[in-house]
Protein backbone atom coordinates (compact mmCIF):
# COMPACT_ATOMS: atom_id res chain seq x y z
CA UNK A 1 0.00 0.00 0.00
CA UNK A 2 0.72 3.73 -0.34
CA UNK A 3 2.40 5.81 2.48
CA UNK A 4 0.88 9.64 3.00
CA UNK A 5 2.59 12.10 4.79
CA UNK A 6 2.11 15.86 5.66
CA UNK A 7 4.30 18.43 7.14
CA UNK A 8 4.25 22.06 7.76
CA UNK A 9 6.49 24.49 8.94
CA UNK A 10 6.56 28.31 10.61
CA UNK A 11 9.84 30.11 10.69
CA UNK A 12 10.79 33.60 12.19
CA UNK A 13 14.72 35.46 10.85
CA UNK A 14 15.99 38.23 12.07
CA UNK A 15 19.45 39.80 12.11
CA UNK A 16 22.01 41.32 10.25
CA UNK A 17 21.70 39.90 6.50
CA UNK A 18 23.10 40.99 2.78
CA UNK A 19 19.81 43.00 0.87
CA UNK A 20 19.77 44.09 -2.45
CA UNK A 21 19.09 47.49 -3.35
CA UNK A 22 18.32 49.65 -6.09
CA UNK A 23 19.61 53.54 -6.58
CA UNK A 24 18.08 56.41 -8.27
CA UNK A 25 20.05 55.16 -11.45
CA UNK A 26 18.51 51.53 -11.55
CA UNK A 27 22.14 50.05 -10.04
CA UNK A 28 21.67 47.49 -7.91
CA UNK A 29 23.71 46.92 -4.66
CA UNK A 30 24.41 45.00 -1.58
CA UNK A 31 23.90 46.36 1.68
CA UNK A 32 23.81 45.33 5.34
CA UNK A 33 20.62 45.67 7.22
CA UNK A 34 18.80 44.38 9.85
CA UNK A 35 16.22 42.04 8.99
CA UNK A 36 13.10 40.41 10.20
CA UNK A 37 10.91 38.01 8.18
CA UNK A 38 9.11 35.36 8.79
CA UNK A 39 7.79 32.28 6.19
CA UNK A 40 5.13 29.25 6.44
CA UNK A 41 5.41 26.30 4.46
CA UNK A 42 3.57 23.27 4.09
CA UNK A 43 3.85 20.31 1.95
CA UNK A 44 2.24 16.32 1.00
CA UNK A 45 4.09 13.32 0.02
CA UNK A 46 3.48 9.78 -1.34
CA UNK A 47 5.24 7.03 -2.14
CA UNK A 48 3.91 3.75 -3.94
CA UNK A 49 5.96 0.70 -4.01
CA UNK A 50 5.75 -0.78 -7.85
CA UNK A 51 8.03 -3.74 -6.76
CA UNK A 52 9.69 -4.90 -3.62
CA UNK A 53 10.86 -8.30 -4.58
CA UNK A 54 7.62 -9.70 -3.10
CA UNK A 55 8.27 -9.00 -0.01
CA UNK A 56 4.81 -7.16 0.71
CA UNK A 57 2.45 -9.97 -0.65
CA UNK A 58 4.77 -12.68 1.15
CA UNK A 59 4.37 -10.16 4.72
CA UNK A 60 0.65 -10.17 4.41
CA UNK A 61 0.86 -14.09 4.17
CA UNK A 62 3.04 -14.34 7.11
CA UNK A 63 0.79 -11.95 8.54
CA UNK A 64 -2.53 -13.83 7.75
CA UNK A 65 -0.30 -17.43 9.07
CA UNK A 66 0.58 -16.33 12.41
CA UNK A 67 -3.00 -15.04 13.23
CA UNK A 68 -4.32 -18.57 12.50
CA UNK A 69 -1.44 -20.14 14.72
CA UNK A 70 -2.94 -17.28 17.48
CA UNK A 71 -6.82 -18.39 17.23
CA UNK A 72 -5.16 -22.45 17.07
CA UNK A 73 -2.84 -21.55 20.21
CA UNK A 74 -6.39 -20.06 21.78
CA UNK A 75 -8.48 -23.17 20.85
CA UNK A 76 -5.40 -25.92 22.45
CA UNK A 77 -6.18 -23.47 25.47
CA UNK A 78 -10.01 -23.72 25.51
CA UNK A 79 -9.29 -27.35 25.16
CA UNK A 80 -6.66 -27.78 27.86
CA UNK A 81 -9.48 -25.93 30.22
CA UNK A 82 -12.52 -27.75 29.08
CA UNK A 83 -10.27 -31.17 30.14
CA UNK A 84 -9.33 -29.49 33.74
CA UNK A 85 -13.66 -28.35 34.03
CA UNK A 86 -14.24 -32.38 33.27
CA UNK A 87 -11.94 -33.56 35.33
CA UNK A 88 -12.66 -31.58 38.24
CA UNK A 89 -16.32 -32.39 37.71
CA UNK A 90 -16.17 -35.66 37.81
CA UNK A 91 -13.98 -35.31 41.02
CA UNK A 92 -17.03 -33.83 42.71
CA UNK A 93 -19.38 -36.25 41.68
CA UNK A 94 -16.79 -38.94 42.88
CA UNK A 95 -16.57 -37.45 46.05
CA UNK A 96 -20.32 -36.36 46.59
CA UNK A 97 -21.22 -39.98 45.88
CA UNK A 98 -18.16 -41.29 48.07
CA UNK A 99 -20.13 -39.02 50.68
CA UNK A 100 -23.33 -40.58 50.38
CA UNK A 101 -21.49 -43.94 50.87
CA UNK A 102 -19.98 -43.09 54.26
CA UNK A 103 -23.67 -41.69 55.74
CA UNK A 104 -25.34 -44.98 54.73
CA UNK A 105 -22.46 -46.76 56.64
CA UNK A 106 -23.17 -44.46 59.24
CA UNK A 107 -26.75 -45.42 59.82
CA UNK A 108 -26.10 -48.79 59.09
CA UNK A 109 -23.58 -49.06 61.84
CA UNK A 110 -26.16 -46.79 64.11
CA UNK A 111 -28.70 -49.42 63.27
CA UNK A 112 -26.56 -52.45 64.80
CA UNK A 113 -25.36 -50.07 67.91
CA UNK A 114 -29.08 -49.86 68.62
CA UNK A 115 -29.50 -53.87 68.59
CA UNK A 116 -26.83 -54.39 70.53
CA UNK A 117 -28.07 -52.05 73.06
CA UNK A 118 -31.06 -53.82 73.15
CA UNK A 119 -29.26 -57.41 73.84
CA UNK A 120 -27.14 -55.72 76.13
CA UNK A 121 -30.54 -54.62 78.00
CA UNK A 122 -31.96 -58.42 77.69
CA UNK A 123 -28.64 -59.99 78.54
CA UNK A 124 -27.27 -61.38 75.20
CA UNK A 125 -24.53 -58.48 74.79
CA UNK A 126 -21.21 -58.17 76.25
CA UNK A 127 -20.38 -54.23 77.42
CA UNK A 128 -17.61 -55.04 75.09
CA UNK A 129 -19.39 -55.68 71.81
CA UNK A 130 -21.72 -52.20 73.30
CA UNK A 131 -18.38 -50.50 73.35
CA UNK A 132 -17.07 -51.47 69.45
CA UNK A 133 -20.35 -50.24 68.46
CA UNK A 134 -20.39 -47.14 69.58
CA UNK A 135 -16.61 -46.89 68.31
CA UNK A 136 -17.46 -47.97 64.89
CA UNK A 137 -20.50 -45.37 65.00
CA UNK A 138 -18.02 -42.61 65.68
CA UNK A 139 -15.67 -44.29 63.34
CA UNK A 140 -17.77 -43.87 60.07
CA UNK A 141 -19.06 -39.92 61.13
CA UNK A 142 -15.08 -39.08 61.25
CA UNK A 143 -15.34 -40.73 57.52
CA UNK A 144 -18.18 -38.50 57.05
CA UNK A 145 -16.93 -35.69 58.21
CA UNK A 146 -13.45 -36.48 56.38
CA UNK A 147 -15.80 -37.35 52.68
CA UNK A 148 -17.49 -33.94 53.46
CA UNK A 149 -13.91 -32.08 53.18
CA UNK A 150 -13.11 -34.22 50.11
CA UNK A 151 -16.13 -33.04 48.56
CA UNK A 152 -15.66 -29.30 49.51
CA UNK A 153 -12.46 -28.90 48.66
CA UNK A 154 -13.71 -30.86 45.19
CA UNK A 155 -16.53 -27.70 44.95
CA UNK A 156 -13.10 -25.39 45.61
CA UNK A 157 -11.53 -26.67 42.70
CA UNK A 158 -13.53 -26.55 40.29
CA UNK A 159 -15.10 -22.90 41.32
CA UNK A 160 -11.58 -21.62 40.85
CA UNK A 161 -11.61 -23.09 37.72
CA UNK A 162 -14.39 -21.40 36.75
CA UNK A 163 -12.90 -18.26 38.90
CA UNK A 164 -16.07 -17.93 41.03
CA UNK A 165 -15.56 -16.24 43.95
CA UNK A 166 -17.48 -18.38 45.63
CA UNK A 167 -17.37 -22.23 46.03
CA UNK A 168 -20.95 -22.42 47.34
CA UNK A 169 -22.66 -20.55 44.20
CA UNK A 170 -21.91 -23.66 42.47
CA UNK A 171 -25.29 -25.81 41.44
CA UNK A 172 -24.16 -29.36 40.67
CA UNK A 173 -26.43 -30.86 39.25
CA UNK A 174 -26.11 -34.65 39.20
CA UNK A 175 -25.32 -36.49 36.09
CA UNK A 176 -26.24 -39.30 34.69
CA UNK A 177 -23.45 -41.50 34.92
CA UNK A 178 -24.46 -44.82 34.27
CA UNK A 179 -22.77 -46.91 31.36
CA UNK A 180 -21.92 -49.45 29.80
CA UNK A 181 -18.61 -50.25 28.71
CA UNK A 182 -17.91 -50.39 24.83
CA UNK A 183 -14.90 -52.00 22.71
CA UNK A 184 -12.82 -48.48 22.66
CA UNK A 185 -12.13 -46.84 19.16
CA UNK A 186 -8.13 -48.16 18.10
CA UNK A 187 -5.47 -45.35 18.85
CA UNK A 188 -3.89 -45.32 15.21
CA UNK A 189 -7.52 -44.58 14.30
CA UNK A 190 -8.03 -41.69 16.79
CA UNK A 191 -4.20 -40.33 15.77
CA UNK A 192 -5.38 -39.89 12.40
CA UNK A 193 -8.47 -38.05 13.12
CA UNK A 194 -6.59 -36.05 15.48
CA UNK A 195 -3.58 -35.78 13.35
CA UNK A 196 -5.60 -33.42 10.80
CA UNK A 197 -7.91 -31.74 13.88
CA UNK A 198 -5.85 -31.11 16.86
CA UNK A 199 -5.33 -27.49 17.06
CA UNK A 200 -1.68 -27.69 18.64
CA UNK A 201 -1.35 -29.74 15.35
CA UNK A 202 -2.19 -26.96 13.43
CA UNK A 203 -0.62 -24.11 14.62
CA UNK A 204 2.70 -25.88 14.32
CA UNK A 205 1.85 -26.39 10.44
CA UNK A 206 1.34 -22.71 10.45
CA UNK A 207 3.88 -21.80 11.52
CA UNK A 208 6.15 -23.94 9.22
CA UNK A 209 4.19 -22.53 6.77
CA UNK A 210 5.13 -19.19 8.20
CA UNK A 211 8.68 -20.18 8.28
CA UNK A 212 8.46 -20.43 4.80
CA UNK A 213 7.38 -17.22 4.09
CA UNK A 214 9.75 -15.67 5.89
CA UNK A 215 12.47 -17.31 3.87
CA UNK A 216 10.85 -15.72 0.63
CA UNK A 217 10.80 -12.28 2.81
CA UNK A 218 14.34 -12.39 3.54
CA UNK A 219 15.64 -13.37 -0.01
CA UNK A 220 13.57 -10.45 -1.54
CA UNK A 221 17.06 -8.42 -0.53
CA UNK A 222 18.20 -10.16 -3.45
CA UNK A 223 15.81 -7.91 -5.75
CA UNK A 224 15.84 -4.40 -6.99
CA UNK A 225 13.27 -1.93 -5.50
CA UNK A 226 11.21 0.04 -7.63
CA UNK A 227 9.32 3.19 -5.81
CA UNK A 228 7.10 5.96 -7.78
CA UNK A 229 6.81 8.77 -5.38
CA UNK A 230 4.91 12.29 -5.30
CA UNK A 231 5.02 15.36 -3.81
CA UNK A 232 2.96 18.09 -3.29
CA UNK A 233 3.64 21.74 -1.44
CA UNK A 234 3.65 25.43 -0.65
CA UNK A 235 5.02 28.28 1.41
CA UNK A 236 4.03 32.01 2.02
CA UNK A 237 7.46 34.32 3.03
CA UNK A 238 7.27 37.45 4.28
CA UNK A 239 9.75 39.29 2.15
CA UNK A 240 7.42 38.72 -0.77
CA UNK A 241 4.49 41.79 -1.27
CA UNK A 242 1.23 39.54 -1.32
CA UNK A 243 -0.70 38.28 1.47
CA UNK A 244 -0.72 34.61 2.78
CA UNK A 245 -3.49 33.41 1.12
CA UNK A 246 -2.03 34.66 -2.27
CA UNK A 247 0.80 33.08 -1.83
CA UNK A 248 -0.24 30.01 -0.77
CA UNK A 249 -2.33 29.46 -3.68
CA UNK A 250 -0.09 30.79 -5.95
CA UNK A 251 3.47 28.97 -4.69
CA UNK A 252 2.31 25.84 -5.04
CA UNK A 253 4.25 23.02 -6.89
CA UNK A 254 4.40 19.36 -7.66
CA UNK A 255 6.65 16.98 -8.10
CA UNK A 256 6.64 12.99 -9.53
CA UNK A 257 9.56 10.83 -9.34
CA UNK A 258 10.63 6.83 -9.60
CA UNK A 259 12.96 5.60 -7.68
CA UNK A 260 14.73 2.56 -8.51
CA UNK A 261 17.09 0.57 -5.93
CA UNK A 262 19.49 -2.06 -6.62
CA UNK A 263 21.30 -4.31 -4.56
CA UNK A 264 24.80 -4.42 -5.05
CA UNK A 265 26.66 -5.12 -1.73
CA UNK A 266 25.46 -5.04 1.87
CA UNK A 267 27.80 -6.83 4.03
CA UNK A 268 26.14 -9.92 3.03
CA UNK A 269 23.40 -8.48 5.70
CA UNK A 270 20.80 -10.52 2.90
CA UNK A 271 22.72 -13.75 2.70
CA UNK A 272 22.78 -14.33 6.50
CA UNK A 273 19.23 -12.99 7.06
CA UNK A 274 18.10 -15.91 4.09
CA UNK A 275 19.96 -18.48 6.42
CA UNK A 276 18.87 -17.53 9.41
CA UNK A 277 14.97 -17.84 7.81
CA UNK A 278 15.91 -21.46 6.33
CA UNK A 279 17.35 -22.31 10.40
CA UNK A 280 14.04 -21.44 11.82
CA UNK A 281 12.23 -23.13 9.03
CA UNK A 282 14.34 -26.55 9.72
CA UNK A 283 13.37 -25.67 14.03
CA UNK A 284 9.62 -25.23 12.65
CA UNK A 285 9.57 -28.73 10.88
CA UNK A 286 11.49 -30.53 13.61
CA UNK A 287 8.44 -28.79 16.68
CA UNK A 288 5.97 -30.20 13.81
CA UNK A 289 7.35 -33.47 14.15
CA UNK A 290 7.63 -33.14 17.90
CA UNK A 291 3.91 -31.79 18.12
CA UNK A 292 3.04 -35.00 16.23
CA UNK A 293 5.16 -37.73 18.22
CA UNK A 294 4.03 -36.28 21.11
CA UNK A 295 0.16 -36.28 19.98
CA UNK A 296 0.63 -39.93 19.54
CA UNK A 297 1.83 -40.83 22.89
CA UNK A 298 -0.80 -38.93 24.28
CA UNK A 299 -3.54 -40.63 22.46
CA UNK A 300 -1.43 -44.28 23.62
CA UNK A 301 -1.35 -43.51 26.73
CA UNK A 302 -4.98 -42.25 27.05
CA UNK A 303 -6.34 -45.52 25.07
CA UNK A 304 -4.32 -47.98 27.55
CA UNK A 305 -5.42 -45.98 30.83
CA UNK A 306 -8.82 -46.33 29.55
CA UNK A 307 -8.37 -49.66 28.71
CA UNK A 308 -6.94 -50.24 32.47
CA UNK A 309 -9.69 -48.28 33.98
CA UNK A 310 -11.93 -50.58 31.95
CA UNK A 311 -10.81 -53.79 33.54
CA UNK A 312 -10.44 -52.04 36.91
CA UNK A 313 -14.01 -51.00 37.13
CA UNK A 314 -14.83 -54.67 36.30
CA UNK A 315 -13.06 -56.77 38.97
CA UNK A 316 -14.77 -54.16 41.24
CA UNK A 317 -18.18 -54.75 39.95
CA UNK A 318 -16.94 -58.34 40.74
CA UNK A 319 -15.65 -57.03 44.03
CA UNK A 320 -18.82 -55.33 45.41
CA UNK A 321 -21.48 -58.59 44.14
CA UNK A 322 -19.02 -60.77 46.34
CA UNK A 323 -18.60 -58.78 49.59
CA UNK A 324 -22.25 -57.59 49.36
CA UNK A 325 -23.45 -61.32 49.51
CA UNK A 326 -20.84 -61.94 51.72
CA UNK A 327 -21.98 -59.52 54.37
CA UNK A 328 -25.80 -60.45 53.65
CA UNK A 329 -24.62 -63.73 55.21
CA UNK A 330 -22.33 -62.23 58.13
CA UNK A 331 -24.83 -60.26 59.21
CA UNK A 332 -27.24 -63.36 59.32
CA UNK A 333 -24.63 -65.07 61.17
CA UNK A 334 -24.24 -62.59 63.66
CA UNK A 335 -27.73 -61.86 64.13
CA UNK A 336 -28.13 -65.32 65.01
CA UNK A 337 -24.96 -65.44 67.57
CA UNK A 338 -22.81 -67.42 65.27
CA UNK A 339 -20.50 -64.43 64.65
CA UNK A 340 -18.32 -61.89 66.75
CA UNK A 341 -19.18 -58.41 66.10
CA UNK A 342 -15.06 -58.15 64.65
CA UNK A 343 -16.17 -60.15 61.56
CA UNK A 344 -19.54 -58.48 60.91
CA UNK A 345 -17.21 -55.51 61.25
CA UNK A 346 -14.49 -56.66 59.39
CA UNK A 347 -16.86 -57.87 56.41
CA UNK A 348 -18.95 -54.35 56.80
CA UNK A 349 -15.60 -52.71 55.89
CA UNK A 350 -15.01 -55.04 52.81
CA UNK A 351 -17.84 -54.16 51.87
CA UNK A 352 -17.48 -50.45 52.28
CA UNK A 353 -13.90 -50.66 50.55
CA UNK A 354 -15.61 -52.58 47.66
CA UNK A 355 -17.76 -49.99 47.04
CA UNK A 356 -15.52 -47.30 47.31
CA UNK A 357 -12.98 -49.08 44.87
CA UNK A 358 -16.37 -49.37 42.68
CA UNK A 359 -17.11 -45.92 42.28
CA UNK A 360 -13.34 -44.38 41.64
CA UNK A 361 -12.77 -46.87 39.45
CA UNK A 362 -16.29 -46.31 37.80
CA UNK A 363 -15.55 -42.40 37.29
CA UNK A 364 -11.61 -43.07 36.54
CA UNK A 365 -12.86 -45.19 33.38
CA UNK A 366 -15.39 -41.82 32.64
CA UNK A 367 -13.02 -39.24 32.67
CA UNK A 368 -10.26 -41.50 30.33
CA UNK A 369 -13.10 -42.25 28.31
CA UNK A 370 -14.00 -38.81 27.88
CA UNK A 371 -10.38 -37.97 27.38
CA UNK A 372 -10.42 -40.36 23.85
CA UNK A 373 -13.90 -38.41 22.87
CA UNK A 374 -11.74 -35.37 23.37
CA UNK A 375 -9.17 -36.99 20.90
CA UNK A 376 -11.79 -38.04 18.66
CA UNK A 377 -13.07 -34.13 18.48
CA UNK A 378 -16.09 -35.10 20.72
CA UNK A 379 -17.10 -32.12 23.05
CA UNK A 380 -17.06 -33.22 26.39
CA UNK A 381 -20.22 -33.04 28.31
């Protein structure tokens, strides 16, 4: 494009200066005087590059590059976030759900303090067996009390996350999270899907791209420079008889010119800017390949956690059916006096364990799952 500029000037003289005068005879003659006069000038120039070596169309390239790399650098960002939301999410349900766990232990364990109390009334109960279950009773509402700090400093988390000042305006609302585990999508597959949609992927090919472009910027040092400039002005002086508005209009003058530059010699400034271009272009290709390699491990590692999380959250399904009948029949056994209250205890806290091993292994496999969707350009919900 065009440049325009404008300048104007005021200027006051005054001092001892040569003046030409005229005598009676028409002789002119230098004389000595003091002087004041004062002047105004003002003046509009242009110049219009005809060729540059393509340097401008290869800057506006660049240009239009890096800004793509920018809004790709800003979506890997909204991405990185919207992982950190999930995960954090999914921590609160964990421990909200956790929570629930250890106040249904609670009145369970409330529930057989009260029997016991009752057979210790009638006779059947040692003060002993009283004694563990009162302990156990005030053993689960520390767990309560320790699942309700889990959970709050969960809410903490993810209302800084979402910078609220305030952990308690959070509304969770609970999700459904029931499921049923499906053969997961190959990683070579998800790599290539990723490969052309991953925006860390693509702002490195931008900016190779870019690299490029600035290798065609530098070598346009090689080429002449052709300019075609214009210039436009006027001036009013106050050793001249008319006024400033006569002047103005009448001193003005324009002027066209082309300019043409040629290379010749410049320290070999061009030659080491043109390698220094190519070097970053060679760095650009080798962070392209890194971006890639390490887009690949990612998507490995997420597939085989998922796949571990998978088989984790089965054995525990296994885990809970097995302790759940188990303490169906300790508790029958110890209702009918066949069993110390140490194994009904012992089996209640299998069981609790079971179910806690359930549930973070249920929303483990969620959030790896939901870490492939992410791969696979599924938004995650």
């Amino acid at each position: 494009m065009p440049n325009l500029n404008g300048s104007a000037g005021q200027n006051w003289r005054w001092g001892r200066n040569s003046v030409t005068e005229t005598d009676k005879d028409g002789n002119q003659y230098q004389v000595y005087k003091n002087t004041y006069n004062y002047g105004t000038n003002a003046s509009l120039s242009t110049e219009i590059p005809l060729f540059t070596g393509f340097e401008l169309p290869n800057q506006y390239a660049l240009a239009k590059l890096n800004f793509k790399a920018a809004i790709a650098d800003l979506e890997k960002a909204k991405e990185d976030i919207a992982i950190q939301v999930a995960s954090a999410y999914l921590k609160v349900l964990l421990t909200q759900e956790l929570k629930q766990v250890a106040i249904n232990q609670v009145e369970l364990s409330k529930e057989q303090s009260n029997r016991i109390a009752r057979l210790f009334e009638v006779g059947k109960a040692s003060p002993s067996e009283v004694a563990e279950a009162k302990a156990r009773v005030a053993q689960d509402e520390l767990s309560v009390t320790q699942s309700d700090n889990d959970y709050q400093l969960a809410l903490l988390d993810l209302s800084q996350l979402l910078e609220l000042s305030n952990p308690h305006l959070l509304s969770i609302q609970k999700a459904d999270t029931t499921f049923v585990t499906t053969l997961l999508t190959p990683p070579d597959e998800i790599y290539q899907y990723a490969l052309t949609n991953k925006p860390e992927i693509q702002a490195a090919q931008y900016r190779l791209l870019g690299s490029e472009k600035s290798i065609r910027i530098a070598q346009s040092g090689f080429y002449p420079k052709l300019n075609l400039g214009g210039n436009w002005g006027t001036g009013f002086s106050s050793d001249l008889k008319n006024n400033f508005g006569t002047q103005m209009r009448e001193n003005r003058n324009k002027s066209i010119a082309f300019s043409l530059s040629v290379p010749l010699f410049n320290r070999f400034a061009t030659r080491n800017r043109v390698r220094t271009a190519r070097l970053q272009h060679f760095n650009q290709n080798l962070k392209l390949d890194n971006a890639k390699k390490v887009l690949y491990k990612e998507i490995q590692q997420a597939w085989y956690n998922a796949l571990a999380a998978e088989s984790k959250y089965n054995s525990s399904e296994v885990a809970v059916k097995a302790n759940e009948e188990s303490f169906r029949l300790m508790s029958e056994k110890f209702n009918n006096g066949k069993a110390t209250f140490v194994e009904y205890n012992e089996a209640k806290l299998n069981l609790t364990k079971s179910l806690s091993d359930k549930l973070q292994s249920k929303y483990e496999y969620l959030f790896r799952t939901k870490i492939l969707d992410f791969y696979k350009g599924q938004v995650i919900e």
